[in-house]
C-alpha atoms as a PDB file:
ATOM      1  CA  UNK A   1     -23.463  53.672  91.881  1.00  0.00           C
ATOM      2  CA  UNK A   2     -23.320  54.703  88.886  1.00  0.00           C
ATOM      3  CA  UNK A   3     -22.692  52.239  85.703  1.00  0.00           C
ATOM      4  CA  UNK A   4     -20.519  53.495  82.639  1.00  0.00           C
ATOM      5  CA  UNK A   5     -20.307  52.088  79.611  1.00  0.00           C
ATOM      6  CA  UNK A   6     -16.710  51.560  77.670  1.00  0.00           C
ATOM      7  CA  UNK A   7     -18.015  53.653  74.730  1.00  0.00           C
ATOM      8  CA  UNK A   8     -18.968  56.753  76.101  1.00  0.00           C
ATOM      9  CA  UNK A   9     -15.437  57.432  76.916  1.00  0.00           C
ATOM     10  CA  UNK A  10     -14.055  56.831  73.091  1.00  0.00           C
ATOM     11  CA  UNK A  11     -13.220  52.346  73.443  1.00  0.00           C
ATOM     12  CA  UNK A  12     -15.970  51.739  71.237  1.00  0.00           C
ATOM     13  CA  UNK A  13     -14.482  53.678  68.243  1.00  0.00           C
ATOM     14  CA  UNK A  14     -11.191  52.336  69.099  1.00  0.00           C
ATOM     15  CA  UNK A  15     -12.557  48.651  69.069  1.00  0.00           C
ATOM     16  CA  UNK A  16     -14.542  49.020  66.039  1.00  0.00           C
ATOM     17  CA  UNK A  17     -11.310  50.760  64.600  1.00  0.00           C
ATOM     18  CA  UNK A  18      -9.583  47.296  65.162  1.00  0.00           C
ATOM     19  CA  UNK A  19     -12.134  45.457  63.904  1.00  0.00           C
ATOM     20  CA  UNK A  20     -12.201  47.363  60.574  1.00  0.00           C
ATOM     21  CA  UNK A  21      -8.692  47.483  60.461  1.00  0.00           C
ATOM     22  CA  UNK A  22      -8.428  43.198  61.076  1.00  0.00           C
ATOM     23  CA  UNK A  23     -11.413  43.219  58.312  1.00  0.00           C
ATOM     24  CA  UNK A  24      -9.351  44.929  55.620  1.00  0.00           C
ATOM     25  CA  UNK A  25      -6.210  43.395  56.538  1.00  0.00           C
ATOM     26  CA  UNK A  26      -8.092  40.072  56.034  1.00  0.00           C
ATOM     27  CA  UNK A  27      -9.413  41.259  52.347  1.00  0.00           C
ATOM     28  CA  UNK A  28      -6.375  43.115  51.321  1.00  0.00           C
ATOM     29  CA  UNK A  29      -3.592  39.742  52.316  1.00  0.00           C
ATOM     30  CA  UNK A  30      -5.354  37.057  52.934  1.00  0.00           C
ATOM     31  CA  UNK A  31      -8.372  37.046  50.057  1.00  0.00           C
ATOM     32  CA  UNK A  32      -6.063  37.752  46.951  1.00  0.00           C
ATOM     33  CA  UNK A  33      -4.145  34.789  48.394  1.00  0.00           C
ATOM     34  CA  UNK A  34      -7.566  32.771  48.754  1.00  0.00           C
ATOM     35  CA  UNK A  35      -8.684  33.475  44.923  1.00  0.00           C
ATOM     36  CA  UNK A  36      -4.933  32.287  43.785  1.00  0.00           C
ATOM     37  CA  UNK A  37      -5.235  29.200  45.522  1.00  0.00           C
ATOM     38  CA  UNK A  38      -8.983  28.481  44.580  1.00  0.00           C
ATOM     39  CA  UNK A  39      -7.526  29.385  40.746  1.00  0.00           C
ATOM     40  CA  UNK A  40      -4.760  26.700  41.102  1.00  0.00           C
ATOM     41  CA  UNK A  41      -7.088  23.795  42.899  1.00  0.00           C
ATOM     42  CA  UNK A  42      -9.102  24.346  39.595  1.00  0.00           C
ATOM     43  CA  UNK A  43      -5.941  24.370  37.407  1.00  0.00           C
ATOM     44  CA  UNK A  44      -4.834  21.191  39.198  1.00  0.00           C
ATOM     45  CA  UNK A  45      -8.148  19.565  38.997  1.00  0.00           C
ATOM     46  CA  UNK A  46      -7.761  20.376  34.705  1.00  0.00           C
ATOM     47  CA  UNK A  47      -4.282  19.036  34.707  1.00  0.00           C
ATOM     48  CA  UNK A  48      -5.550  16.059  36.592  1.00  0.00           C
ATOM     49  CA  UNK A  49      -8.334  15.625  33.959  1.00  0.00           C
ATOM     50  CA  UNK A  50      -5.389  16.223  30.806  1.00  0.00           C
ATOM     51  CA  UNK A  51      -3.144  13.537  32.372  1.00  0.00           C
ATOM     52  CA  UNK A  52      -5.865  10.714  33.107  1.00  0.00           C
ATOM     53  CA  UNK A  53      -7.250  11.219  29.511  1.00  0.00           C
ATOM     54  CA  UNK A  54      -3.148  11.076  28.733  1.00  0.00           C
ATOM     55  CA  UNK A  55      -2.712   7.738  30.399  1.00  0.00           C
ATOM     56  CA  UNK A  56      -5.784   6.069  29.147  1.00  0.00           C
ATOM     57  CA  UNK A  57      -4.382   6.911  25.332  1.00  0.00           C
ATOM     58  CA  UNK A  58      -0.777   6.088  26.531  1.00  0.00           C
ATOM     59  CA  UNK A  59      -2.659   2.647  27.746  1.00  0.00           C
ATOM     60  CA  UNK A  60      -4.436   2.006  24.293  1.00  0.00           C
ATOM     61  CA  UNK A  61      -1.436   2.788  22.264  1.00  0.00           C
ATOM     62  CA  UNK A  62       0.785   0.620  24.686  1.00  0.00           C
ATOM     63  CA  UNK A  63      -1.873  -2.573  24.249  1.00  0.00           C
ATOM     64  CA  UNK A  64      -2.278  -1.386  20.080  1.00  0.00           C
ATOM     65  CA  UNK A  65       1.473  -1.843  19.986  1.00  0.00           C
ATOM     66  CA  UNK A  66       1.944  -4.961  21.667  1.00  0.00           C
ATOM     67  CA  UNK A  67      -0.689  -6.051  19.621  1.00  0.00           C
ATOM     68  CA  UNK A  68       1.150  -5.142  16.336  1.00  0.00           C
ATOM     69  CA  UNK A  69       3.907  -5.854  17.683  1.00  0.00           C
ATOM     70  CA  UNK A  70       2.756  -9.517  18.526  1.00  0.00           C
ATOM     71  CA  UNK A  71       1.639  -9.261  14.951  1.00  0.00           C
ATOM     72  CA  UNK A  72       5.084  -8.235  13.115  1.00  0.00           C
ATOM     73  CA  UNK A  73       7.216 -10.220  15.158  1.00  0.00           C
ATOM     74  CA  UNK A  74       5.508 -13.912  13.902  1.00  0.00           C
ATOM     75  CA  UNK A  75       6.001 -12.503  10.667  1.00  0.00           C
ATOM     76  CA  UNK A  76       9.495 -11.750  10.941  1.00  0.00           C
ATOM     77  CA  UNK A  77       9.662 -15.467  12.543  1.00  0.00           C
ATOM     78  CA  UNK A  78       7.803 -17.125   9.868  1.00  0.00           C
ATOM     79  CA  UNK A  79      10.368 -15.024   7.432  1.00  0.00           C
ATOM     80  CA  UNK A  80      13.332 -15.998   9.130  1.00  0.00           C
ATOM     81  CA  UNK A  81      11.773 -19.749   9.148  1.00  0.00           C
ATOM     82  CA  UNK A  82      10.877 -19.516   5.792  1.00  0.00           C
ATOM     83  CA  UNK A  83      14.110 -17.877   3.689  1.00  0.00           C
ATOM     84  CA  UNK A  84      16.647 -19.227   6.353  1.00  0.00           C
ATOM     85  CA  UNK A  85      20.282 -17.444   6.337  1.00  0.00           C
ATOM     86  CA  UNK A  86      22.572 -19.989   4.350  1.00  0.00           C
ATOM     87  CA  UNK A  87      21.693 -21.841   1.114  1.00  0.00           C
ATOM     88  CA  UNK A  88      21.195 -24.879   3.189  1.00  0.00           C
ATOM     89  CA  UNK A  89      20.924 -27.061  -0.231  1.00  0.00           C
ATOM     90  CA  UNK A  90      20.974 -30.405   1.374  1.00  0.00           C
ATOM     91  CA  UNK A  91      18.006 -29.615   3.172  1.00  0.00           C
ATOM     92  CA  UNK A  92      15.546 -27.852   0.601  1.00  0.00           C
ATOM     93  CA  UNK A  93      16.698 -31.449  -1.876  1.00  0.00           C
ATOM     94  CA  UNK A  94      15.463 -33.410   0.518  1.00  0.00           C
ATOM     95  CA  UNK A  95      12.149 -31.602   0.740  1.00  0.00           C
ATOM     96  CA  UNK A  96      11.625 -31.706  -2.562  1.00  0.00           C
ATOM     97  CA  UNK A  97      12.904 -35.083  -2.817  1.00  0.00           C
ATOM     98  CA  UNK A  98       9.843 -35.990   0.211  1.00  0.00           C
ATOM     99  CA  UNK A  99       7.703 -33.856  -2.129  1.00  0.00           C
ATOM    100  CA  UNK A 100       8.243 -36.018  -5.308  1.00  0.00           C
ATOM    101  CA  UNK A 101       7.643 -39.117  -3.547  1.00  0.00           C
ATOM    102  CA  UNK A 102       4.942 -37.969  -1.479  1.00  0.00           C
ATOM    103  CA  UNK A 103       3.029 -37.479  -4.859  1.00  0.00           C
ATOM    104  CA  UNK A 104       4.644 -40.234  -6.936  1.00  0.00           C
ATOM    105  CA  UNK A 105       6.402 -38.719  -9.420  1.00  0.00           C
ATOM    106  CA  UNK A 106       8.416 -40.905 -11.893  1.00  0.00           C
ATOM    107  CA  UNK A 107      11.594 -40.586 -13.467  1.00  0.00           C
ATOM    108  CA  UNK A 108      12.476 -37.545 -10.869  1.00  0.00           C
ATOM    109  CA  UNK A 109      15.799 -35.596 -11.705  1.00  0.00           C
ATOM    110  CA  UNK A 110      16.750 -32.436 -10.316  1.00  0.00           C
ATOM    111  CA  UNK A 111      19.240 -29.942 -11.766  1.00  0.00           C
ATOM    112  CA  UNK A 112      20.509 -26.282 -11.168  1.00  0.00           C
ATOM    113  CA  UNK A 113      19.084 -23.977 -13.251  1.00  0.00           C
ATOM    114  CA  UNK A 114      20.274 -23.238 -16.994  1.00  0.00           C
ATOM    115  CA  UNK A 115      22.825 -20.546 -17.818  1.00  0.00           C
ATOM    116  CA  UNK A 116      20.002 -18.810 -19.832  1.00  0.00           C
ATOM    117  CA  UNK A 117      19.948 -15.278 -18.158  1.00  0.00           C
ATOM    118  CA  UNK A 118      16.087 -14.382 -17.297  1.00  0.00           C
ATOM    119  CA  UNK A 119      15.235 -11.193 -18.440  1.00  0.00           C
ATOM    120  CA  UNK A 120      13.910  -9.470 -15.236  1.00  0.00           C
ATOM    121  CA  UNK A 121      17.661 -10.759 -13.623  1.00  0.00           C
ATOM    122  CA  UNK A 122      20.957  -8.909 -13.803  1.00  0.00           C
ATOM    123  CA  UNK A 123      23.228 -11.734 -13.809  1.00  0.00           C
ATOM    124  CA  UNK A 124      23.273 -14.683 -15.450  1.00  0.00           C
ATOM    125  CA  UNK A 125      23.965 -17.088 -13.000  1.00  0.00           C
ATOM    126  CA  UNK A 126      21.620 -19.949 -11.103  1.00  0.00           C
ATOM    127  CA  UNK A 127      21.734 -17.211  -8.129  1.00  0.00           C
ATOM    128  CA  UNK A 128      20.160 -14.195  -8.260  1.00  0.00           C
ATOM    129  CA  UNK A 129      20.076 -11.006  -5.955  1.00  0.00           C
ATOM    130  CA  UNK A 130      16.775  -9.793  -5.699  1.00  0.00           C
ATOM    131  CA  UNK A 131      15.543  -6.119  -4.307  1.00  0.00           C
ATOM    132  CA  UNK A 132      14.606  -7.407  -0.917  1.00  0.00           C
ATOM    133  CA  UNK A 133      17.534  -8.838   0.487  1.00  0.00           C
ATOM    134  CA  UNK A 134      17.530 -12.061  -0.608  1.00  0.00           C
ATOM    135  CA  UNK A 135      18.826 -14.135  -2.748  1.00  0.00           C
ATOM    136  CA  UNK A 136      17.434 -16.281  -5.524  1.00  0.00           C
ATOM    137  CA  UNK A 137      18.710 -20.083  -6.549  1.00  0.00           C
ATOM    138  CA  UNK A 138      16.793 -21.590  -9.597  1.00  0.00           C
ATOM    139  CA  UNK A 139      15.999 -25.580  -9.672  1.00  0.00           C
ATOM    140  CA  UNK A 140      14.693 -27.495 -12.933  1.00  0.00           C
ATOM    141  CA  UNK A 141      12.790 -30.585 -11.819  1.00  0.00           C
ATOM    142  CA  UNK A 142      11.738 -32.840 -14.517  1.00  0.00           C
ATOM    143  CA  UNK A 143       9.749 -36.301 -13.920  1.00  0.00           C
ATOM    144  CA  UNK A 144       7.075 -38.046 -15.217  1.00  0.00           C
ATOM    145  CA  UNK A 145       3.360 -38.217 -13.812  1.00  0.00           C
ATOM    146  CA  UNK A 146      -0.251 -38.116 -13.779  1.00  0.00           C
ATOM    147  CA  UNK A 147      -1.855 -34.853 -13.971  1.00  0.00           C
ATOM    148  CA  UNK A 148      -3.910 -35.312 -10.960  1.00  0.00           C
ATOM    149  CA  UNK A 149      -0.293 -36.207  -8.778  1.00  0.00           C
ATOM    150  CA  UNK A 150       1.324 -33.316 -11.032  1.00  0.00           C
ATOM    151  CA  UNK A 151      -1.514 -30.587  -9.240  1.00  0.00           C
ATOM    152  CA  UNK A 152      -1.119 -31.948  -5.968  1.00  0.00           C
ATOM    153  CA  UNK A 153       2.976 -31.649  -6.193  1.00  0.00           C
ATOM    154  CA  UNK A 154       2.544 -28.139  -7.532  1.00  0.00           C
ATOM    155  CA  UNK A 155      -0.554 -27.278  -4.741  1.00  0.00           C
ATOM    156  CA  UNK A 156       2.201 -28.335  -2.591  1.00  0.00           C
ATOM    157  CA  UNK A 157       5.231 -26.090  -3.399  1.00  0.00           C
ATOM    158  CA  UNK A 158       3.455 -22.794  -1.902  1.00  0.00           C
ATOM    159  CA  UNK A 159       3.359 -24.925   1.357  1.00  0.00           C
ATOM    160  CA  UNK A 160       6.532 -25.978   1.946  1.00  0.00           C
ATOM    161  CA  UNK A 161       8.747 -25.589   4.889  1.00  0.00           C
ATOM    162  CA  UNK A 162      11.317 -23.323   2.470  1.00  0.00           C
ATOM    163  CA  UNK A 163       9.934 -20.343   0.531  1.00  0.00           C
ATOM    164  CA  UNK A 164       9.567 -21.879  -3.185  1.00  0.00           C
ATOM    165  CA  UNK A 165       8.099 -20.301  -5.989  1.00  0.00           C
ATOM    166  CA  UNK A 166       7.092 -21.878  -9.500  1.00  0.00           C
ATOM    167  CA  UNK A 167       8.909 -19.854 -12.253  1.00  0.00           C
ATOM    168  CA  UNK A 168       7.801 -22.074 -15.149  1.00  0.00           C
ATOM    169  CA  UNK A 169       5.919 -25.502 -15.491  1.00  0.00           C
ATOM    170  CA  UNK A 170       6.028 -26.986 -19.056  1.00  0.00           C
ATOM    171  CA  UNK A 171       3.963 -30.695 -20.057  1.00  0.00           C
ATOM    172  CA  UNK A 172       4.943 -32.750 -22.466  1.00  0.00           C
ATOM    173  CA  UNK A 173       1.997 -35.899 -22.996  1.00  0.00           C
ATOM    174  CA  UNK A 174       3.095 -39.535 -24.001  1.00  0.00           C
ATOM    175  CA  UNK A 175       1.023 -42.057 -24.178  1.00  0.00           C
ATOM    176  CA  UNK A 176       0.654 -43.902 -20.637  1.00  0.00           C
ATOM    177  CA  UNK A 177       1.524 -40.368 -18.650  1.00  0.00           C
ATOM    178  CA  UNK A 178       3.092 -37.011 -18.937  1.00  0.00           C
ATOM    179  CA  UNK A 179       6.994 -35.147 -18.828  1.00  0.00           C
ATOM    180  CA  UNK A 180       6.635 -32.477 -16.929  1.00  0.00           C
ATOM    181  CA  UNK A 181       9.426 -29.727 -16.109  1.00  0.00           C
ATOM    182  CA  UNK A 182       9.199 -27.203 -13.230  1.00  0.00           C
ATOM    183  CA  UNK A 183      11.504 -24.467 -12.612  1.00  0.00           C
ATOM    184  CA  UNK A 184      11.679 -23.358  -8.769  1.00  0.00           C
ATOM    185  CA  UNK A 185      12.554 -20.668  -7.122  1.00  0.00           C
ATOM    186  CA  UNK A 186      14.410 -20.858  -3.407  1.00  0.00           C
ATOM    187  CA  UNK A 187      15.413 -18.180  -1.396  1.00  0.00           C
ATOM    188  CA  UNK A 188      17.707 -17.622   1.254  1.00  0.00           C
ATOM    189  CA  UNK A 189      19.134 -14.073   3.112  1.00  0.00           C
ATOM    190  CA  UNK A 190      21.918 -12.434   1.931  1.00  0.00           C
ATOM    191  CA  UNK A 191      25.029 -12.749   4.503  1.00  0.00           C
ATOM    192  CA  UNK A 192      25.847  -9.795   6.119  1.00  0.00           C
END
């Protein structure tokens, strides 16, 4: 019996044909696909990178803000508390009035403010627009006191539940104590 082998009657070339073939069939479709997809797993793996490092800023400018945010918003409270949105006259007399006695000042009178214009004002009058928004009303306080219970009443003014400011303080001595006149300064918002 004789044995005969597939490639001495022209299979082998036709095998190794179709394996050649299948080989550059894989290398010219499949491998350009391959590299592409290799290319965009890196590309991905930068934009992954990009939008991390993204969120972690996004994250410290979303804490920064709430921060300064936190920060700006008691200020505007302590504003609004401070230079509240009507005159609100009887109130701001009455602090003062606590103020006086608190630091036992004699003779206590309290008037609205002269018609002498100010120089730095427009109008004449006890109220005053300023730049800011708010508006100005000018008390004269006069009484008679000590000068130690004079300093505490003025250390107090800066402190007190209304925004006050000292325009003018003017001492007159006597004898057994002092005259002393203070012009304040209250503020309230302009109505809108």
């Amino acid at each position: 019996m004789s044995f005969r082998l597939p490639w001495k009657e022209g299979i082998l070339p036709v095998v190794l044909g179709l394996a050649a073939l299948g080989a550059a069939s894989y290398f010219l479709l499949f491998a350009p696909e391959l590299r592409e997809i290799r290319s965009l797993r890196a590309e991905i793996a930068a934009k992954d990178a990009e939008v991390a490092e993204a969120m972690k800023l996004r994250t410290a400018v979303a804490e920064s803000r709430v921060g300064e945010g936190a920060l700006w918003e008691e200020r505007l409270r302590t504003w609004e508390r401070r230079v509240p949105s009507t005159p609100d006259t009887e109130r701001l007399l009455a602090e003062i009035g606590e103020l006086a006695v608190r630091h036992n000042l004699k003779a206590f009178g309290l008037t609205g403010a002269s018609s002498a214009p100010d120089p730095s004002a427009a109008a004449p009058e006890a109220e005053r627009d300023s730049k800011e928004g708010a508006v100005e009303t000018r008390f004269r306080i006069t009484f008679r006191s000590t000068y130690r219970d004079l300093a505490e009443f003025l250390d107090e003014i800066p402190r007190a539940r209304r925004l006050l400011t000292i325009r003018s303080v003017s001492v007159k001595e006597k004898a057994d104590a002092m005259d002393a006149e203070v012009e304040l300064s209250a503020w309230h918002r302009r109505a809108r």
